[in-house]
Protein backbone atom coordinates (compact mmCIF):
# COMPACT_ATOMS: atom_id res chain seq x y z
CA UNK A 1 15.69 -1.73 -32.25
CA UNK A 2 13.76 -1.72 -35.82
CA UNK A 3 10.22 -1.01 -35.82
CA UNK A 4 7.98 -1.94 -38.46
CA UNK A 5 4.44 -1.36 -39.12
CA UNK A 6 2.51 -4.25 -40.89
CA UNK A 7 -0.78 -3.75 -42.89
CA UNK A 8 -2.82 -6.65 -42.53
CA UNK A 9 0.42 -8.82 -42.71
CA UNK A 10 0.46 -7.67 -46.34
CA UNK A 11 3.08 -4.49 -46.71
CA UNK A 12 5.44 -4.06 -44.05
CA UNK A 13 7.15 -0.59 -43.94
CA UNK A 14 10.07 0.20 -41.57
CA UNK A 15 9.99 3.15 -38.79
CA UNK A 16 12.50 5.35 -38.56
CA UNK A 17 13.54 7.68 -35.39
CA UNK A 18 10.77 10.46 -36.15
CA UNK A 19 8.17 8.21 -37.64
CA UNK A 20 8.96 5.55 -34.71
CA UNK A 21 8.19 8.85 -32.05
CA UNK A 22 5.08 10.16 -34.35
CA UNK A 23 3.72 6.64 -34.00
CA UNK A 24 3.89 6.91 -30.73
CA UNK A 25 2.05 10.25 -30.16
CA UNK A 26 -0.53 8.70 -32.49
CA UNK A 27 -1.61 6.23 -30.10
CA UNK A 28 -4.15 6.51 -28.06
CA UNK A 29 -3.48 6.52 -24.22
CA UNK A 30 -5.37 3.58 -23.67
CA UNK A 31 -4.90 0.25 -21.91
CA UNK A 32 -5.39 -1.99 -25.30
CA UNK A 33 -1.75 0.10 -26.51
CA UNK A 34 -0.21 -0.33 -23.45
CA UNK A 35 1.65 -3.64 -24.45
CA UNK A 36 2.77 -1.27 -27.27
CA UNK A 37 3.97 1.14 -25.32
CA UNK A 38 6.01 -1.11 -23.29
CA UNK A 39 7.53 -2.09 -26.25
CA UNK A 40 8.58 1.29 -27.25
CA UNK A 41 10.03 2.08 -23.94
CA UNK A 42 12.99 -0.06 -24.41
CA UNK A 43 13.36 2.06 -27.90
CA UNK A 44 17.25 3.25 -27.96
CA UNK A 45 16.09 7.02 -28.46
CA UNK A 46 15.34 9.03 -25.31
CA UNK A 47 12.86 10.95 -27.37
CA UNK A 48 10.72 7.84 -28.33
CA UNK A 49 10.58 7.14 -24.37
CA UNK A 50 9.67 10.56 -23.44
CA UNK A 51 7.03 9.98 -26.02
CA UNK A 52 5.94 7.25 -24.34
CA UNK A 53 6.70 8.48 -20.81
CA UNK A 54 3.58 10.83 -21.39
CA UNK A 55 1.20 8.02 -21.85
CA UNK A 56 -1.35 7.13 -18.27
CA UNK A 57 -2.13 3.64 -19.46
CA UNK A 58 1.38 2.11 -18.48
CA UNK A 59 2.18 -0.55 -16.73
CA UNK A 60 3.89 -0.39 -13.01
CA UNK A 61 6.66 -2.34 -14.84
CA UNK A 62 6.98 -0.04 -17.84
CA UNK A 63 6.44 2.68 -15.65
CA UNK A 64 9.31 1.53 -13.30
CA UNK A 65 11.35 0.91 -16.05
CA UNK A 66 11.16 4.57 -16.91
CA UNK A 67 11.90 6.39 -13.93
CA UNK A 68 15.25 4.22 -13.62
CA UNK A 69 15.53 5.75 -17.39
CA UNK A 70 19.71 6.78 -18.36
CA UNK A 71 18.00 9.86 -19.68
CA UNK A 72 17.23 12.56 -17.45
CA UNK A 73 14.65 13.59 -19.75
CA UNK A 74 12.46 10.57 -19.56
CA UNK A 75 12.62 10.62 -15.78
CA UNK A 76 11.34 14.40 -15.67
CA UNK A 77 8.57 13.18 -18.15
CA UNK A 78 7.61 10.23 -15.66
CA UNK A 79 8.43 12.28 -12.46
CA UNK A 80 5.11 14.50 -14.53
CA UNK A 81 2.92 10.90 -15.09
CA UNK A 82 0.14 11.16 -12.82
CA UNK A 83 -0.45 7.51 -13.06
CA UNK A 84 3.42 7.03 -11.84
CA UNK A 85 3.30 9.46 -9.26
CA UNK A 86 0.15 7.67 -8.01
CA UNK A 87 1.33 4.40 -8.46
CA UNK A 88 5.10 4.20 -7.11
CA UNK A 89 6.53 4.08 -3.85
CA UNK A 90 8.95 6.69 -1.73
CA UNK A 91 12.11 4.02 -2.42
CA UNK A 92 11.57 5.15 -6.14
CA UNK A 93 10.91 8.69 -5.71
CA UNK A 94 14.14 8.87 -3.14
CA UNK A 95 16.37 6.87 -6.55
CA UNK A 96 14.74 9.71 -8.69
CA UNK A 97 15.28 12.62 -6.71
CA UNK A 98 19.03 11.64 -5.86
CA UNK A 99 18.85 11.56 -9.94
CA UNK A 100 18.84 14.95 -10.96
CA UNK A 101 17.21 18.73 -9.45
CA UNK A 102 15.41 18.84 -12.39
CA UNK A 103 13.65 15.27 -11.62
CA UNK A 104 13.45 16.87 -8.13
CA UNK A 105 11.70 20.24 -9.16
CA UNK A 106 9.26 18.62 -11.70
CA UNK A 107 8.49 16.12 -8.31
CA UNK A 108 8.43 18.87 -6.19
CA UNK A 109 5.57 20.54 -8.37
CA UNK A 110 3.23 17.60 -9.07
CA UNK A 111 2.82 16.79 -5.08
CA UNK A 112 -1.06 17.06 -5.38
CA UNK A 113 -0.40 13.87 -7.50
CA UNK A 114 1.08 11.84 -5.01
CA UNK A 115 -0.04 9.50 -2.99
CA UNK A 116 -1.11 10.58 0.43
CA UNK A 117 0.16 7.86 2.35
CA UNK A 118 3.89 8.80 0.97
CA UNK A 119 3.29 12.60 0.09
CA UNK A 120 4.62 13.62 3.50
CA UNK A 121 7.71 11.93 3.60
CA UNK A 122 8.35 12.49 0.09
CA UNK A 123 8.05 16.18 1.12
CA UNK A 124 10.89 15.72 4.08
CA UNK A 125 12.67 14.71 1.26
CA UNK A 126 12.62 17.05 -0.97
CA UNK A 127 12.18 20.01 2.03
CA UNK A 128 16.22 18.53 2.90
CA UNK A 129 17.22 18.91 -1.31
CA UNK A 130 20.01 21.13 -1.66
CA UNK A 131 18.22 23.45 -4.41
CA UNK A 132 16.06 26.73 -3.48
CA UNK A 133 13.76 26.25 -6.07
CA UNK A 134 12.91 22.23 -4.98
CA UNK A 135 12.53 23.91 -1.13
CA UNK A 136 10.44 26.52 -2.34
CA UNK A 137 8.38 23.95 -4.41
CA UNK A 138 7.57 21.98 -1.60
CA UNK A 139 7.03 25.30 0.48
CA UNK A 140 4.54 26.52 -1.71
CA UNK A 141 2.39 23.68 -1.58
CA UNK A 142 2.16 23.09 2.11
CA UNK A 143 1.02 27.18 1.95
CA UNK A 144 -1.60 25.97 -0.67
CA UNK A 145 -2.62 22.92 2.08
CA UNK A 146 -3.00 25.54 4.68
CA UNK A 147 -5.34 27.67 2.75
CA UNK A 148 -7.22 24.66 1.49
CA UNK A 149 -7.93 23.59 4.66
């Protein structure tokens, strides 16, 4: 993938890996860059897609497309989105759990984010992960539900 960035179709100057991940971190999250973002999630370094993996504003597709990310790295990034984890359903949290425990763990500790209609069974999953600290997770925050209540 070559990025450029054009200047009023005048100058054209060509990104490359660190500039193309700073120019992502300079956008703001916001729906109008979103379409940029997309683009940038198809970039061939995991570190521009964890860039953009940090980004609220994405669409369900780009959003999608990053959870079924090669890179473990991007999917811990999204499995940390609070717009994905609000947004996707408990066949895509099951493919990103089965992933890695790391993708389980960071899912394990953003179930506040969830939605409510899936949290619980998303918890029976993770509650049945063969990993302490994914159980414990998921332990901790039903204690924290109790005492809420």
């Amino acid at each position: 993938m070559k990025v450029t960035l054009s200047i009023d179709s005048k100058e054209a100057i060509n990104l490359n890996l660190a500039n193309a991940v700073d120019a992502v971190c300079m956008l703001d999250d916001v729906e109008r860059h979103a379409s940029i973002f997309s683009r940038f999630a198809e970039h061939p370094c995991c570190d521009v897609r964890i860039a953009v993996a940090n980004n609220t504003c994405l669409s369900y597709k780009t959003l999608r497309l990053l959870a079924r990310d090669p890179s473990i790295d991007v999917v811990c990034a999204i499995a940390n989105n609070k717009s994905a984890l609000k947004k996707f359903n408990l066949s895509l949290f099951e493919e990103m759990v089965a992933r890695d425990v790391s993708v389980a763990a960071a899912l394990a500790g953003n179930l506040s984010r969830v939605d409510e209609e899936i949290r619980e069974e998303l918890m029976d999953i993770l509650e049945a992960y063969d990993d302490p600290k994914v159980v414990n997770l998921v332990l901790d925050f039903k204690r924290e539900q109790l005492i809420d209540f």
